[in-house]
PDB file of N, CA and C in Angstrom:
ATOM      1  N   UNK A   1     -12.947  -7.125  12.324  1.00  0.00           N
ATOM      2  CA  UNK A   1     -12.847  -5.673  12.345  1.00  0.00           C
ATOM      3  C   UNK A   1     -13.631  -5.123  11.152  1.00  0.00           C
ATOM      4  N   UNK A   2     -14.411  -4.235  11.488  1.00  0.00           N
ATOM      5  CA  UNK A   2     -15.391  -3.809  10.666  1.00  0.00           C
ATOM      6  C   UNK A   2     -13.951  -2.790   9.462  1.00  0.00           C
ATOM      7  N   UNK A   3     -15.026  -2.154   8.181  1.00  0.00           N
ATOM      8  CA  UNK A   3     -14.407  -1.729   7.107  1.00  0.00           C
ATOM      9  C   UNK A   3     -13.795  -0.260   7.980  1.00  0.00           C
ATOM     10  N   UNK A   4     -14.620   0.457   8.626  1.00  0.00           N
ATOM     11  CA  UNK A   4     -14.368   1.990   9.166  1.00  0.00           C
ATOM     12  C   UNK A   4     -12.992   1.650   9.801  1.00  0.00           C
ATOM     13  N   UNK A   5     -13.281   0.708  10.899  1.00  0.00           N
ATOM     14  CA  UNK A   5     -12.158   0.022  11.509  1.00  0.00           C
ATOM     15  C   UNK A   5     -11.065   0.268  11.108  1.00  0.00           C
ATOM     16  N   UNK A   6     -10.679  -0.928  10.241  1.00  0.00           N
ATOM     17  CA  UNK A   6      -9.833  -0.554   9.476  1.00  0.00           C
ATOM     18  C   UNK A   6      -9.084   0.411   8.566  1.00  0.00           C
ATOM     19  N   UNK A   7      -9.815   0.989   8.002  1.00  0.00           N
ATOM     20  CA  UNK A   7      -9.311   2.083   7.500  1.00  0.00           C
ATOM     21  C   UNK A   7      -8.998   3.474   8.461  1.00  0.00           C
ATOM     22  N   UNK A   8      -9.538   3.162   9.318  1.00  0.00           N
ATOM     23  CA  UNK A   8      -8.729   4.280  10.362  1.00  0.00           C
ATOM     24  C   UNK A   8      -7.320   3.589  10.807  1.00  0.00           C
ATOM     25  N   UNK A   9      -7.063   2.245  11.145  1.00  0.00           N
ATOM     26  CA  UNK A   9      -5.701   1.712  11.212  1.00  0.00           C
ATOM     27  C   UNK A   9      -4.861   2.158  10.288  1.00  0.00           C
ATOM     28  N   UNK A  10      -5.363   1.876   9.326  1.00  0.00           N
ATOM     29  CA  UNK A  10      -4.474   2.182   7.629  1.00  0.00           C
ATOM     30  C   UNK A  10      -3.971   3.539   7.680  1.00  0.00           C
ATOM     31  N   UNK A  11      -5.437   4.524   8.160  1.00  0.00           N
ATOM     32  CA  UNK A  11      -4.689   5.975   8.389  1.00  0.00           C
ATOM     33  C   UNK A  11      -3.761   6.314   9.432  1.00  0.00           C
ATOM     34  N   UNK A  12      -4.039   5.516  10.467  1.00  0.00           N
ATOM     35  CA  UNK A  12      -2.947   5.874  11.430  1.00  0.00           C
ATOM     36  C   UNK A  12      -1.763   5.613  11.450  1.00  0.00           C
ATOM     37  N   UNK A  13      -1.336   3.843  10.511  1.00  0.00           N
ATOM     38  CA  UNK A  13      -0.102   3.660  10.036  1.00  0.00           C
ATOM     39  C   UNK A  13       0.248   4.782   8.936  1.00  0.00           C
ATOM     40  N   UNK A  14      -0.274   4.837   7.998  1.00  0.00           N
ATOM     41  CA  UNK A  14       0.155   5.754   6.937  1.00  0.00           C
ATOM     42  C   UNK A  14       0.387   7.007   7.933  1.00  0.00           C
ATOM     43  N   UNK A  15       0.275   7.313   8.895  1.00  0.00           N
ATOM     44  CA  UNK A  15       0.621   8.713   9.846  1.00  0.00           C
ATOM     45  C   UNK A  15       2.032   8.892  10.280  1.00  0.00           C
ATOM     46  N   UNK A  16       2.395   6.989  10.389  1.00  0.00           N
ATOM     47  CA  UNK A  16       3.634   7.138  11.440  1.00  0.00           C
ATOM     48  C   UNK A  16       4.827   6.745  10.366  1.00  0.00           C
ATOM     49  N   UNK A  17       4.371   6.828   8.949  1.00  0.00           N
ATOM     50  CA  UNK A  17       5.192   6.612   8.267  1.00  0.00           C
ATOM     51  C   UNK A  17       6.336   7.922   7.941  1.00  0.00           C
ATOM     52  N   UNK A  18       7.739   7.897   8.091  1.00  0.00           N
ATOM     53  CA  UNK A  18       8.771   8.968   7.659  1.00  0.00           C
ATOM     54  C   UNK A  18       8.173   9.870   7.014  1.00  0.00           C
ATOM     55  N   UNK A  19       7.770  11.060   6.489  1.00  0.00           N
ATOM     56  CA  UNK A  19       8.116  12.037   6.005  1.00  0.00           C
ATOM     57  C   UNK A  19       8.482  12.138   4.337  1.00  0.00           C
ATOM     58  N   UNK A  20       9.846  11.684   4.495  1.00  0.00           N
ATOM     59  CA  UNK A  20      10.973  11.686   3.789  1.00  0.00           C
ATOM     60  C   UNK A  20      10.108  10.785   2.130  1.00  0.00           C
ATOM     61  N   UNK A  21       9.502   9.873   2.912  1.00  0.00           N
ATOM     62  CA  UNK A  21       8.293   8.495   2.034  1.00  0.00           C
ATOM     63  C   UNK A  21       7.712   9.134   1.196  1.00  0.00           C
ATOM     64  N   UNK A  22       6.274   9.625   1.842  1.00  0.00           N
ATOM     65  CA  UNK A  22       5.266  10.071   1.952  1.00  0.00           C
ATOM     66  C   UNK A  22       5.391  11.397   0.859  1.00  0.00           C
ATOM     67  N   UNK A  23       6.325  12.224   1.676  1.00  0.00           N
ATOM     68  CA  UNK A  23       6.251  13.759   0.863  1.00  0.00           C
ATOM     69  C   UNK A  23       5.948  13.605  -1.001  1.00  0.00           C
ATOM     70  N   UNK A  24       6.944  12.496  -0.885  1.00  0.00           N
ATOM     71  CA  UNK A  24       7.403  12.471  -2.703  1.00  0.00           C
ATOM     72  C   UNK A  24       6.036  12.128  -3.658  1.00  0.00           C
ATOM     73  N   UNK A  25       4.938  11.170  -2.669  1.00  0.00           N
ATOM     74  CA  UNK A  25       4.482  10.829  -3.295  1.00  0.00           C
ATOM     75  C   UNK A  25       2.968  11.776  -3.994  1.00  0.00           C
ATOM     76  N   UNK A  26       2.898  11.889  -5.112  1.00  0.00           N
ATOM     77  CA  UNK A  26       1.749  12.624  -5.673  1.00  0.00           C
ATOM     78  C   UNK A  26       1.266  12.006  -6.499  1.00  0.00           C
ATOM     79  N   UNK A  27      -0.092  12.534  -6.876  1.00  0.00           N
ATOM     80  CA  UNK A  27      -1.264  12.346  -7.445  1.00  0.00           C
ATOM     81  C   UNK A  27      -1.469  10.605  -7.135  1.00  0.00           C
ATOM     82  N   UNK A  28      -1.496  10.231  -5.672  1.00  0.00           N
ATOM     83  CA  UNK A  28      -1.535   8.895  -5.287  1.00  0.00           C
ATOM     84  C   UNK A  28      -2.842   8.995  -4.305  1.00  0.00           C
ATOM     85  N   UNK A  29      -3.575   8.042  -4.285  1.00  0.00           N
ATOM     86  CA  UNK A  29      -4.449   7.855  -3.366  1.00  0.00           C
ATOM     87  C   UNK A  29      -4.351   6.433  -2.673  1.00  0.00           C
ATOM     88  N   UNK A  30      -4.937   6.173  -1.377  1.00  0.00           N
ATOM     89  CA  UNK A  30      -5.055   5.034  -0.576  1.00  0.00           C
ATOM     90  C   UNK A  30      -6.503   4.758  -0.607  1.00  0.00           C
ATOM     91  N   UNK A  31      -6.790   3.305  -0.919  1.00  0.00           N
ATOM     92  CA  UNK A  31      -7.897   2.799  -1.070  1.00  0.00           C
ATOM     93  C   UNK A  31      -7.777   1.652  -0.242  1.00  0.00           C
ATOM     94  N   UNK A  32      -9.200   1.105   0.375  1.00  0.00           N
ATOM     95  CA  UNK A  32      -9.175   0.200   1.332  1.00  0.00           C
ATOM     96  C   UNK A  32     -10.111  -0.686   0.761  1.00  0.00           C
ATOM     97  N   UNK A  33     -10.032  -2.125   0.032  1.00  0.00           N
ATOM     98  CA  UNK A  33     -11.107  -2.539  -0.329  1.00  0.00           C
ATOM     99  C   UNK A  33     -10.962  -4.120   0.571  1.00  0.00           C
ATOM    100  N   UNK A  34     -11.835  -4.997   0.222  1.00  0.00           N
ATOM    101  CA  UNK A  34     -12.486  -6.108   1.247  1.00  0.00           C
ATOM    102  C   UNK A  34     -11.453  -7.161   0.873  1.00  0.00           C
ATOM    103  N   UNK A  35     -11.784  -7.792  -0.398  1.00  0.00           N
ATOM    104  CA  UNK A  35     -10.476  -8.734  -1.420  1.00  0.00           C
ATOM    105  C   UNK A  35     -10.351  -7.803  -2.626  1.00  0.00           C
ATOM    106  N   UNK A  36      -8.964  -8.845  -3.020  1.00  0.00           N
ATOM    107  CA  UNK A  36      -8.880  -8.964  -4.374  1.00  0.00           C
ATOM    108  C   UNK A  36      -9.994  -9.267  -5.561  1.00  0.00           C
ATOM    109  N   UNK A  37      -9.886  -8.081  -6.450  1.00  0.00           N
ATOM    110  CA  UNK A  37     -10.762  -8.545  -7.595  1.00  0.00           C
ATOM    111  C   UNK A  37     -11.094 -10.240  -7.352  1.00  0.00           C
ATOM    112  N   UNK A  38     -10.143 -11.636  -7.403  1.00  0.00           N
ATOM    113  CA  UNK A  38     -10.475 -12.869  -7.715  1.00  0.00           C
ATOM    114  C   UNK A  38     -10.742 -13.272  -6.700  1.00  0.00           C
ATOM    115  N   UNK A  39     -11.235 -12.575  -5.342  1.00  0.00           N
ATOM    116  CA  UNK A  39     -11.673 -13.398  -4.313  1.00  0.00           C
ATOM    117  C   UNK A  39     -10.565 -14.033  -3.619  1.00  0.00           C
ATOM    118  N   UNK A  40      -9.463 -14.045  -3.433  1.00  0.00           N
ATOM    119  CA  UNK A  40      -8.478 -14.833  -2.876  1.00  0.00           C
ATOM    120  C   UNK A  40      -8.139 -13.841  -1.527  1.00  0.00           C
ATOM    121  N   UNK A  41      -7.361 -14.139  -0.896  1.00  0.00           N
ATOM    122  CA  UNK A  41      -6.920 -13.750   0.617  1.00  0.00           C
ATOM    123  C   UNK A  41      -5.232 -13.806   0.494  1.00  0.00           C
ATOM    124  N   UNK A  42      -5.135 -14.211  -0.638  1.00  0.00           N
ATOM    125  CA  UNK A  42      -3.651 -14.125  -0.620  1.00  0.00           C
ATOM    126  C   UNK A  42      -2.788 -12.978  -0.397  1.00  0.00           C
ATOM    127  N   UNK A  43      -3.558 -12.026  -1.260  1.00  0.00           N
ATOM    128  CA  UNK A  43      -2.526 -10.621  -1.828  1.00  0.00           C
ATOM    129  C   UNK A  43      -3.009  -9.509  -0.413  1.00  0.00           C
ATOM    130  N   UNK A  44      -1.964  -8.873  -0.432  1.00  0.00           N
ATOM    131  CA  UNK A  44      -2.266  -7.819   1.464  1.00  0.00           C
ATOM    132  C   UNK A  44      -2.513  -6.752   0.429  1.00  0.00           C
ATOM    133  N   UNK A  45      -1.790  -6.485  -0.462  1.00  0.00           N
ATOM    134  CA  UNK A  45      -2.091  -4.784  -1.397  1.00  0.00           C
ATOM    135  C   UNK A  45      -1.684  -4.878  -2.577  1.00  0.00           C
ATOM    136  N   UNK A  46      -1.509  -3.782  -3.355  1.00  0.00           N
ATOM    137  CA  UNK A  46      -1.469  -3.642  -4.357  1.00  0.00           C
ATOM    138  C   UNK A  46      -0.727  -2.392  -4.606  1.00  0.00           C
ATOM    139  N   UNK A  47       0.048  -2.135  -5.409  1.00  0.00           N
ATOM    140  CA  UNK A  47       0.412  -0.738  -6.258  1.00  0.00           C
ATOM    141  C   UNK A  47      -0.308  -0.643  -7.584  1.00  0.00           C
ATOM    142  N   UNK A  48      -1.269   0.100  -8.060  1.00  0.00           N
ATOM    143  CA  UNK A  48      -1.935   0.239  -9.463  1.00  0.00           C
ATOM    144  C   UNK A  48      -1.918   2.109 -10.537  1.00  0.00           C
ATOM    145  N   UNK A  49      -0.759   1.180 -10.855  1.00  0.00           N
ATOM    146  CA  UNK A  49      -0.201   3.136 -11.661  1.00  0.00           C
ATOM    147  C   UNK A  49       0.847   2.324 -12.118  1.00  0.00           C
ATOM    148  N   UNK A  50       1.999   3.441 -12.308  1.00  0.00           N
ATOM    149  CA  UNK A  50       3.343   3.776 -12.995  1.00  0.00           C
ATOM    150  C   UNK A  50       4.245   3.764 -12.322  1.00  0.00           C
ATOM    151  N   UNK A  51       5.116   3.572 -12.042  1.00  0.00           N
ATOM    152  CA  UNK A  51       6.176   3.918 -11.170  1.00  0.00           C
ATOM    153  C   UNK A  51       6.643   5.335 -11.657  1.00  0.00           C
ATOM    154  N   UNK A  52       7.173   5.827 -10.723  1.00  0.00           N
ATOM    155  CA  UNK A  52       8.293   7.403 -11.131  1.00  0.00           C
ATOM    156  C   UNK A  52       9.295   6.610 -12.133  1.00  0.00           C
ATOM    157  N   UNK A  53       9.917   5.898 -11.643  1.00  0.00           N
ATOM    158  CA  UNK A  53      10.996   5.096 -13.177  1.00  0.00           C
ATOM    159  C   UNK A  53      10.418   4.735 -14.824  1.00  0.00           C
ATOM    160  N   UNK A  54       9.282   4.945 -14.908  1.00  0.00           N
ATOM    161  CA  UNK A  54       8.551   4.098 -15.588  1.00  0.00           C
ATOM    162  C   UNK A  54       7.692   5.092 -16.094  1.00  0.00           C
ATOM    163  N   UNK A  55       7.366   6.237 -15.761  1.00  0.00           N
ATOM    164  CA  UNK A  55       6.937   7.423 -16.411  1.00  0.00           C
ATOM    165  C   UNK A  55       7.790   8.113 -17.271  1.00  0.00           C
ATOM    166  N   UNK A  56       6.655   8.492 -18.388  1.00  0.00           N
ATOM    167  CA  UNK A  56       7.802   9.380 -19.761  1.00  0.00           C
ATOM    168  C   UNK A  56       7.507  11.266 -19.680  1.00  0.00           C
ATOM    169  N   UNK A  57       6.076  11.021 -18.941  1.00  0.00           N
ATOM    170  CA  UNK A  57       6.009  12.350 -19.066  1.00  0.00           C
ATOM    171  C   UNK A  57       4.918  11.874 -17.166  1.00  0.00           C
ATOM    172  N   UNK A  58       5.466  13.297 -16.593  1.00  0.00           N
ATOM    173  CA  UNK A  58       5.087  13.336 -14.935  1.00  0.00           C
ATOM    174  C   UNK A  58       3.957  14.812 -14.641  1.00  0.00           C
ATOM    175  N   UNK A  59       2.831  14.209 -14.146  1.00  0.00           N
ATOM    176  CA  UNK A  59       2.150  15.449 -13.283  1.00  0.00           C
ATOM    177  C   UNK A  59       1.320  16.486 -14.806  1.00  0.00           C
ATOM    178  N   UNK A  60       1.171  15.504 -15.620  1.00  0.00           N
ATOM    179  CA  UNK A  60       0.062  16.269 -17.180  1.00  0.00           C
ATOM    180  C   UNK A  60      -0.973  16.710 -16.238  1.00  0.00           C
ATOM    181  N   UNK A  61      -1.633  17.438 -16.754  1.00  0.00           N
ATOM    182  CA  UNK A  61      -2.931  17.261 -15.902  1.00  0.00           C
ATOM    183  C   UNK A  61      -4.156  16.241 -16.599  1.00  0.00           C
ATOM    184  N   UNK A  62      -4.779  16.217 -15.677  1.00  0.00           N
ATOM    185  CA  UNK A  62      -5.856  15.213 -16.422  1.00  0.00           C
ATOM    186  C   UNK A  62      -5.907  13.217 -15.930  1.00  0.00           C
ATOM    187  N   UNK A  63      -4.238  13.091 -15.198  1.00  0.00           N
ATOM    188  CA  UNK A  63      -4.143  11.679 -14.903  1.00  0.00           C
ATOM    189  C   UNK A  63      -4.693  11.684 -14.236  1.00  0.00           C
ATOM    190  N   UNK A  64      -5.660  10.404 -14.294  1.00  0.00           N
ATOM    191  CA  UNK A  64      -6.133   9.679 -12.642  1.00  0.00           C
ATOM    192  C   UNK A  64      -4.981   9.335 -12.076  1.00  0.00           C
ATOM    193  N   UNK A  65      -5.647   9.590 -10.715  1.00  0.00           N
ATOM    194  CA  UNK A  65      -4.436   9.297  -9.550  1.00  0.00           C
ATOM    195  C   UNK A  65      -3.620   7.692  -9.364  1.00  0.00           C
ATOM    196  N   UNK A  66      -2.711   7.265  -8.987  1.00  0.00           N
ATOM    197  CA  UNK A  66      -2.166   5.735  -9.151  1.00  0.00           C
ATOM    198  C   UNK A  66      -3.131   5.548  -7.961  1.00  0.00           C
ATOM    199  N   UNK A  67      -3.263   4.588  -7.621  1.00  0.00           N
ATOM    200  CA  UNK A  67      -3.592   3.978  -6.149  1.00  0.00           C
ATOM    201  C   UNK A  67      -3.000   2.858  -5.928  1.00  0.00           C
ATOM    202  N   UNK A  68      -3.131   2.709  -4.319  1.00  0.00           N
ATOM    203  CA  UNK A  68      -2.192   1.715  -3.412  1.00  0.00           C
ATOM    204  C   UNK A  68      -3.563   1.367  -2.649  1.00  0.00           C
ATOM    205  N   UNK A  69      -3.601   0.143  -3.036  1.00  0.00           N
ATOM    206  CA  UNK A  69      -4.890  -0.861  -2.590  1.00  0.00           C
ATOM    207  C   UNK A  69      -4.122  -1.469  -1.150  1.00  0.00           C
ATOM    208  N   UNK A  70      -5.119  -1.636  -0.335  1.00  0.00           N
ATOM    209  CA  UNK A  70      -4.893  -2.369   0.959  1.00  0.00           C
ATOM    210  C   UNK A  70      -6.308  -3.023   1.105  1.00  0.00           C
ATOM    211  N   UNK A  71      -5.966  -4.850   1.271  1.00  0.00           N
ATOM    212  CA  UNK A  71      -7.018  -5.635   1.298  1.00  0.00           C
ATOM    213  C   UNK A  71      -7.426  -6.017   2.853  1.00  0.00           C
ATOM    214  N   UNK A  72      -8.653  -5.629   2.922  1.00  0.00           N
ATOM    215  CA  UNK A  72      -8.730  -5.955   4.356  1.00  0.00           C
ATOM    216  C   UNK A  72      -9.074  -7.261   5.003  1.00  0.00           C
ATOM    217  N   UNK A  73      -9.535  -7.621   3.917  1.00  0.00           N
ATOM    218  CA  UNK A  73     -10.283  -9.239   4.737  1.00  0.00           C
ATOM    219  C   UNK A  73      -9.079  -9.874   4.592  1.00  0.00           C
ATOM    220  N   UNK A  74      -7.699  -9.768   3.580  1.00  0.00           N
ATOM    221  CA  UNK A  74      -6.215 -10.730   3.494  1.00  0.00           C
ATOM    222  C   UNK A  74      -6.007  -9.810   4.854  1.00  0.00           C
ATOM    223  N   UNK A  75      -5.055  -8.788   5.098  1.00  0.00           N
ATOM    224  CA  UNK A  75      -4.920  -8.562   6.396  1.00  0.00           C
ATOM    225  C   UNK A  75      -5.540  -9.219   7.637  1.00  0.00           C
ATOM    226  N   UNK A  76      -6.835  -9.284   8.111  1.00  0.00           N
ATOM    227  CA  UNK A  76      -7.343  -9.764   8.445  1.00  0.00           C
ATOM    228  C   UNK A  76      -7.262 -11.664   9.115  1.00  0.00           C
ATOM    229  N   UNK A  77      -7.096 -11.732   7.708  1.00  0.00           N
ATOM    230  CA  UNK A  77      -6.536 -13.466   7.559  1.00  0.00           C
ATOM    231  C   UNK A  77      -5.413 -13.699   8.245  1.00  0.00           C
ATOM    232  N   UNK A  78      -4.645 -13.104   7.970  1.00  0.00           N
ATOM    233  CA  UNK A  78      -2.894 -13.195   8.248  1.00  0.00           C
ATOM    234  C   UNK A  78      -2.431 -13.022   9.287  1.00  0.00           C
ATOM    235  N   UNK A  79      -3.065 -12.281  10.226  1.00  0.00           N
ATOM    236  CA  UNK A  79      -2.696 -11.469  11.484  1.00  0.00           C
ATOM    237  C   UNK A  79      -3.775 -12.380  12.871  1.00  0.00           C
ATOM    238  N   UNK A  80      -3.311 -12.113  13.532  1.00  0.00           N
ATOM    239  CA  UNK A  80      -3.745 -12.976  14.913  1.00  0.00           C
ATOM    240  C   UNK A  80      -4.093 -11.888  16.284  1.00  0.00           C
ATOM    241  N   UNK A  81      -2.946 -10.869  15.877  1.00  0.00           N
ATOM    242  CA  UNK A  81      -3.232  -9.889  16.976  1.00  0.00           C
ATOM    243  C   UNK A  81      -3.257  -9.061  16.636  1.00  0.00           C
ATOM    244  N   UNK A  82      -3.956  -7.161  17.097  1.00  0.00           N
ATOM    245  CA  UNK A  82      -4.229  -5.909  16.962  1.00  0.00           C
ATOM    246  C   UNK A  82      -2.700  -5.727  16.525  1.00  0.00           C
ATOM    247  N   UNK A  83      -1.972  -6.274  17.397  1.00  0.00           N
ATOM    248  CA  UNK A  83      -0.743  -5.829  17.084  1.00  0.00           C
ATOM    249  C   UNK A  83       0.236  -6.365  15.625  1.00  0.00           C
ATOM    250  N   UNK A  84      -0.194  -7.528  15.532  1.00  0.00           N
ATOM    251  CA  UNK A  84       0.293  -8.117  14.399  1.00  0.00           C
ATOM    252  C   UNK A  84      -0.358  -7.599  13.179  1.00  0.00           C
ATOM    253  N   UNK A  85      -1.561  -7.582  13.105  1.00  0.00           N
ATOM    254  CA  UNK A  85      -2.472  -6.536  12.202  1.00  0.00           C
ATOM    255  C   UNK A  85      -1.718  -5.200  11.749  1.00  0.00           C
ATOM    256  N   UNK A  86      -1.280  -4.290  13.055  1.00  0.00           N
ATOM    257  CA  UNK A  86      -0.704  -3.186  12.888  1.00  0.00           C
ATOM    258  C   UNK A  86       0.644  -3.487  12.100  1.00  0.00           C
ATOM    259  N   UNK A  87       1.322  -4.536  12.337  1.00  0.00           N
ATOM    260  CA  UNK A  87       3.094  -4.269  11.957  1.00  0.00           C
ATOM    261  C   UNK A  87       2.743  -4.353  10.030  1.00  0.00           C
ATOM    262  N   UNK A  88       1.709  -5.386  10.140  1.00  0.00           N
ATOM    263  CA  UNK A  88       1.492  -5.798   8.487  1.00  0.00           C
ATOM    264  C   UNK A  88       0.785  -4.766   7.808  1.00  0.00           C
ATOM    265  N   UNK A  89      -0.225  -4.386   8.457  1.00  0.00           N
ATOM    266  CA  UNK A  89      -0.809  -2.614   7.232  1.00  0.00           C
ATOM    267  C   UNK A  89       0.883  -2.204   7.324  1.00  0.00           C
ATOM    268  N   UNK A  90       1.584  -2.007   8.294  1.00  0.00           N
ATOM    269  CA  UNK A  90       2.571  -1.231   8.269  1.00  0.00           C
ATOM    270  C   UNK A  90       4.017  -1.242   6.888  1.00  0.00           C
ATOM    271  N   UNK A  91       4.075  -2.939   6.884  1.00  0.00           N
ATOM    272  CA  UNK A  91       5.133  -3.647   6.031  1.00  0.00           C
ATOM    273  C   UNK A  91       4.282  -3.473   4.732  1.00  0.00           C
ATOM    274  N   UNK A  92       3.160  -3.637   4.350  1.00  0.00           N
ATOM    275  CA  UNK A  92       2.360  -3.421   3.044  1.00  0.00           C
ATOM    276  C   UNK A  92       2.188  -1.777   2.922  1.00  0.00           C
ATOM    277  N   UNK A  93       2.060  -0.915   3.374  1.00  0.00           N
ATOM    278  CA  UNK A  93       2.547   0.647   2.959  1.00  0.00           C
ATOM    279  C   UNK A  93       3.515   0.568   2.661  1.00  0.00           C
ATOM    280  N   UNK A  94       4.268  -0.007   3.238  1.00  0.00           N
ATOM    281  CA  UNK A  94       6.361   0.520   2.956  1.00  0.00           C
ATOM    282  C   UNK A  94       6.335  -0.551   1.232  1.00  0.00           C
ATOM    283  N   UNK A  95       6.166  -1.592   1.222  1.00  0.00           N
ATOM    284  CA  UNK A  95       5.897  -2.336   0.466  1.00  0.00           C
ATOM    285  C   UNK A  95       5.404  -1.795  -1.111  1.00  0.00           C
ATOM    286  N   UNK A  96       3.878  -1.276  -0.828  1.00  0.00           N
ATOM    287  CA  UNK A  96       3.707  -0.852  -2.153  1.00  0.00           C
ATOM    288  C   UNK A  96       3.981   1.001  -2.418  1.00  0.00           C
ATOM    289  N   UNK A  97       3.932   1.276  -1.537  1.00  0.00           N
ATOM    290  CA  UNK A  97       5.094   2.737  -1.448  1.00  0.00           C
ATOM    291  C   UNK A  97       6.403   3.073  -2.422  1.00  0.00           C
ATOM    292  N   UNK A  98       7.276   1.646  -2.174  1.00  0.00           N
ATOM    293  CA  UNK A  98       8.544   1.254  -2.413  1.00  0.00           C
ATOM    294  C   UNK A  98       7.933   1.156  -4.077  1.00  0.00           C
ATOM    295  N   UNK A  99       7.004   0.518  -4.501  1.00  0.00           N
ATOM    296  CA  UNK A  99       6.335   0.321  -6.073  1.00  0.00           C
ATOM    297  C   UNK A  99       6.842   1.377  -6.739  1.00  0.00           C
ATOM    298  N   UNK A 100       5.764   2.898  -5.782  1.00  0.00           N
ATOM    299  CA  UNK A 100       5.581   3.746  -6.760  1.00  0.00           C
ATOM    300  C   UNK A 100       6.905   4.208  -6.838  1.00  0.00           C
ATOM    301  N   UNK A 101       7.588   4.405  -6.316  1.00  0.00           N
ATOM    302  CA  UNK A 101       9.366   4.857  -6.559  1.00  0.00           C
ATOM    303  C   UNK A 101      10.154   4.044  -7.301  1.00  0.00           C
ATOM    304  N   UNK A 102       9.373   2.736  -7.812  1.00  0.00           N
ATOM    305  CA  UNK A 102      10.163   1.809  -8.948  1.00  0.00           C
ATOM    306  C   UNK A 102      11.144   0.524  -8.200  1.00  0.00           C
ATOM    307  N   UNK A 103      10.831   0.088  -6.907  1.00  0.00           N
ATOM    308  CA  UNK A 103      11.524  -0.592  -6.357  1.00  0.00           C
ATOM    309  C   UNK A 103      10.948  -2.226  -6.536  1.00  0.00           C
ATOM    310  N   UNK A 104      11.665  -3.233  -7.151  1.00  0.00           N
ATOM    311  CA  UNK A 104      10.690  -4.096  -7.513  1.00  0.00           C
ATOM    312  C   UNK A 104      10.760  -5.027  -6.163  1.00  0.00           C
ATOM    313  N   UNK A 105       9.993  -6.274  -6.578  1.00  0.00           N
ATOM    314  CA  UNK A 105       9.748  -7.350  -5.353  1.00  0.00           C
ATOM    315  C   UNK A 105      10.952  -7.892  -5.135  1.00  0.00           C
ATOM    316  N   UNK A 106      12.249  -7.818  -5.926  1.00  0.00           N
ATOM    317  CA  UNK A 106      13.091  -8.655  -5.410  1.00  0.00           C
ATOM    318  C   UNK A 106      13.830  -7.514  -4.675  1.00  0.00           C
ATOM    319  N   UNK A 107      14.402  -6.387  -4.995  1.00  0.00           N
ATOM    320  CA  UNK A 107      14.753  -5.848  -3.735  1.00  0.00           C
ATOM    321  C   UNK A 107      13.837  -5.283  -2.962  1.00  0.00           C
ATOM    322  N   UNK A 108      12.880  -5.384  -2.686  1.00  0.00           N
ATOM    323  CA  UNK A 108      12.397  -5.438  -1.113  1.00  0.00           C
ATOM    324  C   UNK A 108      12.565  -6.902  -0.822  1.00  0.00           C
ATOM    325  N   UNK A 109      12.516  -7.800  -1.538  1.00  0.00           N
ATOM    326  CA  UNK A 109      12.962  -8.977  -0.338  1.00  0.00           C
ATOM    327  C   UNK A 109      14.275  -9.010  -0.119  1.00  0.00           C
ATOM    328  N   UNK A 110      14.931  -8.360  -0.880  1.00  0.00           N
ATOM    329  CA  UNK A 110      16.560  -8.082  -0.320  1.00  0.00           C
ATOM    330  C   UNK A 110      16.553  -7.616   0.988  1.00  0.00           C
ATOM    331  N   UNK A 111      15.670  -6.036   0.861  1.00  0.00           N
ATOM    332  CA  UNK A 111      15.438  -5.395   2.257  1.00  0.00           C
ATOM    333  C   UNK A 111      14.970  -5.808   3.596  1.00  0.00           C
ATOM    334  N   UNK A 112      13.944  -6.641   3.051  1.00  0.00           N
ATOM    335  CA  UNK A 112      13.161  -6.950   3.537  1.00  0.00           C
ATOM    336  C   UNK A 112      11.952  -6.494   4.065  1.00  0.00           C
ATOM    337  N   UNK A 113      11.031  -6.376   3.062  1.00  0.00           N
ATOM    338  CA  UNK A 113       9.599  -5.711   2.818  1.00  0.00           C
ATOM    339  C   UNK A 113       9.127  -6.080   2.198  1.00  0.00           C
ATOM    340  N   UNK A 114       9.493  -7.508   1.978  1.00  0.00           N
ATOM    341  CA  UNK A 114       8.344  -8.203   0.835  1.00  0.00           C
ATOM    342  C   UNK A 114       8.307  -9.648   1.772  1.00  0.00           C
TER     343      UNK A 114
END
């Protein structure tokens, strides 16, 4: 699946995501890149910022935005079908979403989103 490809998936999951998610989140952007900085296929995304827990002062002006990386060639790797493709962009939004609100890796694997 080409890069456009994909990132229209990414937008369409990020579409069907709650509301309730989404609204809270600011000065965040979605980025779609190929790998990880080290070349590996391991990692599906990334959260790269602050968490809301983890901020001392919120919304200064002047911050660059956090971003939520989604790797396409690991997606890619991992998935077998259009459809399996879809559930995983899907579980990696909720995933690093859950970041910026301060939720770490062990409870989402409590939840199960990690």
């Amino acid at each position: 699946m080409d890069a456009a490809t994909f990132e229209q998936l990414v937008v369409e999951e990020l579409d069907r995501l709650p509301d309730d998610m989404v609204d809270g989140l600011d000065n965040v952007v979605f980025v779609v890149e190929d790998r990880p900085e080290d070349g590996s296929l391991d990692l599906l995304g990334l959260y790269d910022g602050w968490s809301l827990t983890e901020r001392d002062r919120y919304g200064s002006s002047g911050e660059l935005p956090d971003r939520i990386i989604l790797y396409r060639e690991s997606h890619l790797a991992a998935c077998e079908t259009l459809e399996d493709l879809r559930d995983e962009v899907h579980t990696t939004l909720v995933h690093e979403i859950a970041h910026f609100y301060g939720i770490d890796d062990a409870r989402l694997h409590e939840l199960g989103w990690a």
